[in-house]
C-alpha atoms as a PDB file:
ATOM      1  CA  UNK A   1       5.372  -3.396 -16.809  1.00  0.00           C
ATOM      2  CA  UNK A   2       8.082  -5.303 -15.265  1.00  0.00           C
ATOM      3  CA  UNK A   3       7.492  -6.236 -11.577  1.00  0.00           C
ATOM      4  CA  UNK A   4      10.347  -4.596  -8.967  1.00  0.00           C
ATOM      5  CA  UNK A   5      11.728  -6.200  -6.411  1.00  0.00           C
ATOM      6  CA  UNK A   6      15.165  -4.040  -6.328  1.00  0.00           C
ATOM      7  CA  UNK A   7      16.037  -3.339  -2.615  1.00  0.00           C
ATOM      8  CA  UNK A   8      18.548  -0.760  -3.112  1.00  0.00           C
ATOM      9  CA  UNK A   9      17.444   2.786  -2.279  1.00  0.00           C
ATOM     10  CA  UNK A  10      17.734   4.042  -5.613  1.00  0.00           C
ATOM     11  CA  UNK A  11      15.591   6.850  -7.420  1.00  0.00           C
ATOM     12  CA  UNK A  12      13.524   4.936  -9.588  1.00  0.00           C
ATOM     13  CA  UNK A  13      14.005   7.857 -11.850  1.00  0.00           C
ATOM     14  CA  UNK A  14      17.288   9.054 -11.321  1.00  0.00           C
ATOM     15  CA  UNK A  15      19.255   5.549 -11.012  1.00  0.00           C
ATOM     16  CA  UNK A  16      20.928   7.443  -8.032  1.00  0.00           C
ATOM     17  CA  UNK A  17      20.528   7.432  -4.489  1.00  0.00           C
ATOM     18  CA  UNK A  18      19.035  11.312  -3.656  1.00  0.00           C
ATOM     19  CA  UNK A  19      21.106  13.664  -1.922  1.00  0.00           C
ATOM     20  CA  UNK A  20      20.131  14.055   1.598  1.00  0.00           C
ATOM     21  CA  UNK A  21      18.098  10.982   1.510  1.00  0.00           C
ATOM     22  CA  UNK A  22      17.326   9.857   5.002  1.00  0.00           C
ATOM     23  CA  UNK A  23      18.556   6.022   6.378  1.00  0.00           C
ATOM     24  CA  UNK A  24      15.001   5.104   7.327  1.00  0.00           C
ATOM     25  CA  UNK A  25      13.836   6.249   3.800  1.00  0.00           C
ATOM     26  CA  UNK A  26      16.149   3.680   2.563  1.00  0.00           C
ATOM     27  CA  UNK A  27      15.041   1.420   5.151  1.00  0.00           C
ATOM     28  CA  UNK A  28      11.685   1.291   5.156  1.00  0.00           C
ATOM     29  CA  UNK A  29      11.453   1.304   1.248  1.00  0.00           C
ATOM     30  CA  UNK A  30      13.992  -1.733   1.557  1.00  0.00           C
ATOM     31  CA  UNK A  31      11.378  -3.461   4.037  1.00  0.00           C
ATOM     32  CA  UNK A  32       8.187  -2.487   1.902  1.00  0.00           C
ATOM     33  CA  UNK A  33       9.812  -4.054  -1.221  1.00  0.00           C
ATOM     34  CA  UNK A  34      10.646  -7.057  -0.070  1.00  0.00           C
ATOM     35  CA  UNK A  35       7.708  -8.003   2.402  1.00  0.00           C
ATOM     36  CA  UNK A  36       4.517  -9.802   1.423  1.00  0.00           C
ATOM     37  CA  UNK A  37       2.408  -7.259   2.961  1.00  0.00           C
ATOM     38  CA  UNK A  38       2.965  -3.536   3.275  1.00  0.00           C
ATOM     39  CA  UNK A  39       0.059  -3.907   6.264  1.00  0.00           C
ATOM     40  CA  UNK A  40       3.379  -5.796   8.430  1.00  0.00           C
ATOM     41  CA  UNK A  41       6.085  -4.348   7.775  1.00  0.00           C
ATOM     42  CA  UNK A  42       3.913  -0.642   8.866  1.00  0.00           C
ATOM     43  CA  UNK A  43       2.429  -2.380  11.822  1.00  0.00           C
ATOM     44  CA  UNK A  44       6.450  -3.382  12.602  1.00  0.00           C
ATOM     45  CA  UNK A  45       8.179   0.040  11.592  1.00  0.00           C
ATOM     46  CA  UNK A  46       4.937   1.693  14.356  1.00  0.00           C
ATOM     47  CA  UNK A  47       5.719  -0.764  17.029  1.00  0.00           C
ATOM     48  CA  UNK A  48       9.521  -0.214  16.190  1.00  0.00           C
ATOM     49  CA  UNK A  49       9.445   3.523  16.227  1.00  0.00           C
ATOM     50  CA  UNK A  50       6.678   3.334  19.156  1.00  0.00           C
ATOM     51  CA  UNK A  51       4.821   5.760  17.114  1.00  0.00           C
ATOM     52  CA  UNK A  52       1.727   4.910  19.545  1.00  0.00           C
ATOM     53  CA  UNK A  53       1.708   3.099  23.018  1.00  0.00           C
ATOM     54  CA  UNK A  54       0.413  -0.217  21.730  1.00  0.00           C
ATOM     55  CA  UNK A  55       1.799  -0.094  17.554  1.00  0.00           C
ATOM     56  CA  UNK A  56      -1.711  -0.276  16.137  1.00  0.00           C
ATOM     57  CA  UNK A  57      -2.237   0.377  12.664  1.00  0.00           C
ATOM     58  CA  UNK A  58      -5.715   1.895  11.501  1.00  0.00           C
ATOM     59  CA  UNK A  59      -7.314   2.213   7.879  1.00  0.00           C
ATOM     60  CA  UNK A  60      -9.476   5.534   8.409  1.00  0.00           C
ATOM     61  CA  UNK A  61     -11.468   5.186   5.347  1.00  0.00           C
ATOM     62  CA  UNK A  62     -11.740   8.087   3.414  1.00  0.00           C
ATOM     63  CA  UNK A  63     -15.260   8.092   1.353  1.00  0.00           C
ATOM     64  CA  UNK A  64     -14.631   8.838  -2.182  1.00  0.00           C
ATOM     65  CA  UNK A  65     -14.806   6.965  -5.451  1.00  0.00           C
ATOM     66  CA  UNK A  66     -12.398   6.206  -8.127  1.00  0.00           C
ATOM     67  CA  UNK A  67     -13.596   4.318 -11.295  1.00  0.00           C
ATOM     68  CA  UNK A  68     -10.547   1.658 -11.976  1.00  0.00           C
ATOM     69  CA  UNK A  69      -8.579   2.592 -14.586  1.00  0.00           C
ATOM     70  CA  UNK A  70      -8.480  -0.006 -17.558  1.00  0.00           C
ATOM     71  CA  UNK A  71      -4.860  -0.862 -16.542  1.00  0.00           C
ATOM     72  CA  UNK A  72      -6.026  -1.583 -13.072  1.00  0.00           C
ATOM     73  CA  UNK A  73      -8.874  -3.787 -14.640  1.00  0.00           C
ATOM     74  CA  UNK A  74      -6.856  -5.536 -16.792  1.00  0.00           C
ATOM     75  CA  UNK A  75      -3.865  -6.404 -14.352  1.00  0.00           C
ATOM     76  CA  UNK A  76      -6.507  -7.395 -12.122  1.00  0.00           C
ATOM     77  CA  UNK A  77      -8.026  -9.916 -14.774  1.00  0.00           C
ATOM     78  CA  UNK A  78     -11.643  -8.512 -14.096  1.00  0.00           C
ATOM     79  CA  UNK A  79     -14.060 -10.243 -16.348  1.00  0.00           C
ATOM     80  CA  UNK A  80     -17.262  -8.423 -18.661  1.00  0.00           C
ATOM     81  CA  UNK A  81     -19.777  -7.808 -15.888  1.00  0.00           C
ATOM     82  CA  UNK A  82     -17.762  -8.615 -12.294  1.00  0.00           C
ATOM     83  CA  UNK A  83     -17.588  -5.778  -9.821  1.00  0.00           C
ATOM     84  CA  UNK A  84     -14.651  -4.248  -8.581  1.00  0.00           C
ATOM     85  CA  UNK A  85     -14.620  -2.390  -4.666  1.00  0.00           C
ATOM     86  CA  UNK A  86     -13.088   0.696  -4.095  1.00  0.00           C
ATOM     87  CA  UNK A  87     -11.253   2.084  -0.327  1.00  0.00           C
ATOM     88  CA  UNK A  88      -9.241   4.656   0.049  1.00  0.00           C
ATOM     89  CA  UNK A  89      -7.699   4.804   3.291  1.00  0.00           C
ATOM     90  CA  UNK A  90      -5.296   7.057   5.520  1.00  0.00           C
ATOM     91  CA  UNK A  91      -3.252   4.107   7.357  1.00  0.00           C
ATOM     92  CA  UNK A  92      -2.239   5.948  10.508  1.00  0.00           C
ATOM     93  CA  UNK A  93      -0.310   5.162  14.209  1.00  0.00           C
ATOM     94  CA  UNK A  94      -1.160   7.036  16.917  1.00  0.00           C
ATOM     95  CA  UNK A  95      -1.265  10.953  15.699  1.00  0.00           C
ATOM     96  CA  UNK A  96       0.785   9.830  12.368  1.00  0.00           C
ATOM     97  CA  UNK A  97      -0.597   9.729   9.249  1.00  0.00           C
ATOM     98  CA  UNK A  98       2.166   7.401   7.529  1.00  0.00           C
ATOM     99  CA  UNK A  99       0.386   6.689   4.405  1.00  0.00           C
ATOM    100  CA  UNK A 100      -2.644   7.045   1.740  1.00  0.00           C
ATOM    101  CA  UNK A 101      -3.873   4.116  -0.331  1.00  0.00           C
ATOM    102  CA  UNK A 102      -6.187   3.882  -3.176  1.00  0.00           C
ATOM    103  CA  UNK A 103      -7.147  -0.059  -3.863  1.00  0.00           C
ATOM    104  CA  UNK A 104      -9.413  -1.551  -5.930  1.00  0.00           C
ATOM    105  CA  UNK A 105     -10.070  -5.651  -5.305  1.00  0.00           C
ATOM    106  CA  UNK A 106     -12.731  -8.132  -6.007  1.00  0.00           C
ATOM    107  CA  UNK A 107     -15.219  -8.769  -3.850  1.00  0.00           C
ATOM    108  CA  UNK A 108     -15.950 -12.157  -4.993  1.00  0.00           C
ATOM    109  CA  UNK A 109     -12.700 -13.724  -4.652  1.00  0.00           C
ATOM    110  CA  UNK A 110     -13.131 -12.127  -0.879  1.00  0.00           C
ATOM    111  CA  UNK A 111     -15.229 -13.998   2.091  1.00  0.00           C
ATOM    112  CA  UNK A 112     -18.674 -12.068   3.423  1.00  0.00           C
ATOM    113  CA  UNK A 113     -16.689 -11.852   6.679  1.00  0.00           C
ATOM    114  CA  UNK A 114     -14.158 -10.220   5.055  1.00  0.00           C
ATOM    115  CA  UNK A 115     -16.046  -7.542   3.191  1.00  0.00           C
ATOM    116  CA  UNK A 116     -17.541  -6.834   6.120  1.00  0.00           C
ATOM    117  CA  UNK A 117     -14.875  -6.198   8.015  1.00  0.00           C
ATOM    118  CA  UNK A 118     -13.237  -4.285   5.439  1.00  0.00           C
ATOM    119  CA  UNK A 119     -16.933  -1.693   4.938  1.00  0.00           C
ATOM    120  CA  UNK A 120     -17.440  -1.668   9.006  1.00  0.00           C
ATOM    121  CA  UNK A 121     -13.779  -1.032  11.132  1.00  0.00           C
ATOM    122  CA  UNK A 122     -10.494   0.533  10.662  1.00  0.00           C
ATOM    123  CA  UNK A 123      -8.229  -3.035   9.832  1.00  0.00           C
ATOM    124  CA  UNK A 124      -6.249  -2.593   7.579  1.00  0.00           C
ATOM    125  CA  UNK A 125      -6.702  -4.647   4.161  1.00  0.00           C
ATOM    126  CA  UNK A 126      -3.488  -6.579   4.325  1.00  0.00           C
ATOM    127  CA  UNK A 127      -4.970  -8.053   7.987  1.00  0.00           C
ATOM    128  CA  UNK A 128      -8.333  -8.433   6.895  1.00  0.00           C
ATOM    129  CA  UNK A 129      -7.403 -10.499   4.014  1.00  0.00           C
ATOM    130  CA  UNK A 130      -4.504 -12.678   5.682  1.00  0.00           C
ATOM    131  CA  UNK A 131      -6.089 -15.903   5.815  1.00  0.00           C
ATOM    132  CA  UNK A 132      -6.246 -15.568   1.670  1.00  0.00           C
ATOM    133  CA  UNK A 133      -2.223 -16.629   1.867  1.00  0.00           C
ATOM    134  CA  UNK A 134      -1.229 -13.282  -0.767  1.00  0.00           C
ATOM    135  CA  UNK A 135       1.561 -12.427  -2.471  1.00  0.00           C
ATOM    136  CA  UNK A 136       2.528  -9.595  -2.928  1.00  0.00           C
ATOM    137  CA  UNK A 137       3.841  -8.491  -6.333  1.00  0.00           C
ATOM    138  CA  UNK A 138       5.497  -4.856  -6.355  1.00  0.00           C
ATOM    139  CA  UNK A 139       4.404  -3.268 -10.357  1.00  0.00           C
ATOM    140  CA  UNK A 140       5.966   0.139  -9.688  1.00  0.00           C
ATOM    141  CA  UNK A 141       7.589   2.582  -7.129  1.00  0.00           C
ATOM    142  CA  UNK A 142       9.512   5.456  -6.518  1.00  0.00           C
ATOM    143  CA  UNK A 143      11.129   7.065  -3.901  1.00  0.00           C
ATOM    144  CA  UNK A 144      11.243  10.596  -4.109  1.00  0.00           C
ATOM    145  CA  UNK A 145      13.417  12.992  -2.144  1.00  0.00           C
ATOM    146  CA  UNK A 146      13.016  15.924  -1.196  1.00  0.00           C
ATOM    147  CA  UNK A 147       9.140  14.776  -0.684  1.00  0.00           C
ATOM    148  CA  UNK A 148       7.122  16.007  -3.908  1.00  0.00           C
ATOM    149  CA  UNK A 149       3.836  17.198  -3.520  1.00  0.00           C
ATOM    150  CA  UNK A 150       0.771  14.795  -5.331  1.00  0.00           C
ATOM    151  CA  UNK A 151      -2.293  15.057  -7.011  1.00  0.00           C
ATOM    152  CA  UNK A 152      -4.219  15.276  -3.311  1.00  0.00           C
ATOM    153  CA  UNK A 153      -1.745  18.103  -1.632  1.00  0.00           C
ATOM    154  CA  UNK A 154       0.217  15.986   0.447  1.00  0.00           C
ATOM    155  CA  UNK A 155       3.810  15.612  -0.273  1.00  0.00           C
ATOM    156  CA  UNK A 156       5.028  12.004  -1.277  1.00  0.00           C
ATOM    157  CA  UNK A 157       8.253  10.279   0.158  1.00  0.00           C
ATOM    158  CA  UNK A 158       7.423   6.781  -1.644  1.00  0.00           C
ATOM    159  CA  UNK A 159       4.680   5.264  -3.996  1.00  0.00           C
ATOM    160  CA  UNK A 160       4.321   1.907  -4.426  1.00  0.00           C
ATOM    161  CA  UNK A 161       1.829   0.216  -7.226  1.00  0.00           C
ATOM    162  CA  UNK A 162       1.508  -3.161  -6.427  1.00  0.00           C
ATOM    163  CA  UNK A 163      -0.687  -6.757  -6.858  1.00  0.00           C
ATOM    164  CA  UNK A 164      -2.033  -9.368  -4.760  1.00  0.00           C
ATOM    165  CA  UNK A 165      -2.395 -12.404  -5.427  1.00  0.00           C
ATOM    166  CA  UNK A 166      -4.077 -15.307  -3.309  1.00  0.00           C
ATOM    167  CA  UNK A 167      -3.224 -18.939  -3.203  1.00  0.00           C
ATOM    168  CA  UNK A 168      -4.577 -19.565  -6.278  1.00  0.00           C
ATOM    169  CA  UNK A 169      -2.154 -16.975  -8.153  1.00  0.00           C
ATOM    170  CA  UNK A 170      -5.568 -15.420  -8.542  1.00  0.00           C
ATOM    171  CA  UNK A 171      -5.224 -11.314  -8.497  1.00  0.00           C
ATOM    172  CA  UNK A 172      -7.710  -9.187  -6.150  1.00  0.00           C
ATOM    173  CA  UNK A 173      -6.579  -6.272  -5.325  1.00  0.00           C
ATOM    174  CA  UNK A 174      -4.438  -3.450  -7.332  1.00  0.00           C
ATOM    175  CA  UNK A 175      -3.022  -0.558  -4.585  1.00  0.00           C
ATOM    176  CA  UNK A 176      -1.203   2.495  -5.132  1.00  0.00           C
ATOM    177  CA  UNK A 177       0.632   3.217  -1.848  1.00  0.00           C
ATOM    178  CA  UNK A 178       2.026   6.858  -1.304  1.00  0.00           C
ATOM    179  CA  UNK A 179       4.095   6.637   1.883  1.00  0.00           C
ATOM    180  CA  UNK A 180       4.016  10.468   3.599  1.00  0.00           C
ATOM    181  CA  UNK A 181       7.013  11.963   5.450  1.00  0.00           C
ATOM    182  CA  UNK A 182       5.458  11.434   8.674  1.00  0.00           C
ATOM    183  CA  UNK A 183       6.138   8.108   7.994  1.00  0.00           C
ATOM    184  CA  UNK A 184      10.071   8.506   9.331  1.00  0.00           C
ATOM    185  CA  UNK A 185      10.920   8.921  12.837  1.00  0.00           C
END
């Protein structure tokens, strides 16, 4: 699949921009799309939208388990025998829940510090694994308005399947982003 980087707030789907679509639905797609890390531009669009006193951003782990699918695997470039981690987190400012992430990464391209951090507090990923120097390479998304409900039973404004890739053009984590309407002001 070809990687998107379009910033124009187009229905994947449709080719169209949706009815009714709101500006910061436009907006913050537009900022997700073209950042390096989703974990910035949220900890921005909180402080921005003063969504909490002090604009901190918190991964509240949920604990369940996902086997990676052999797409996720495979754009990951996991070799016979190497582990993959899973988190799922609810990345959420003050009382907001703005979105849920599934990601699956490789703990051995990852410091001990790092997958520490990342099984013991609420930092988000894209903080935690910083110092790596990612990129960020956007695989999929889709912006969906009116908000559609997913697989979970939450309704969906955005998802976003993306890569990162260290300094080494190395790829260690695969996360699928759905960005929920209590994400907009």
């Amino acid at each position: 699949m070809a990687p998107s980087n379009r910033s124009d707030p187009r229905n994947s789907d449709s080719g169209s921009v949706p009815a009714g679509l709101p500006v910061a639905a436009e907006l913050l797609r537009e900022r997700l799309l073209t950042s390096t890390s989703a974990t910035a531009t949220l900890e921005q669009w909180c402080a921005e939208h003063r969504f909490d006193e002090d604009g901190s951003l918190r991964a509240v782990r949920l604990h369940t388990q996902r086997p990676a699918p052999p797409a996720v695997r495979q754009a990951l470039a996991v070799e016979a025998g190497e582990a993959l981690a899973y988190r799922r987190v609810q990345l959420t400012c003050g009382q907001r829940v703005l979105s849920e992430a599934d990601n699956w990464y490789r703990p051995a391209l990852l410091s001990a510090a790092m997958i520490r951090a990342l099984d013991g507090s609420q930092a988000p990923f894209g903080r935690v694994v910083t110092t790596l120097g990612f990129v960020r390479q956007t695989l999929r998304e889709q912006l969906m308005w009116p908000p559609q409900r997913g697989d979970d039973g939450q309704d969906v404004l955005l998802e976003v399947r993306a890569l990162l890739r260290d300094r080494h053009h190395r790829p260690f984590s695969y996360v699928v982003e759905r960005y929920l309407p209590q994400v907009l002001p």
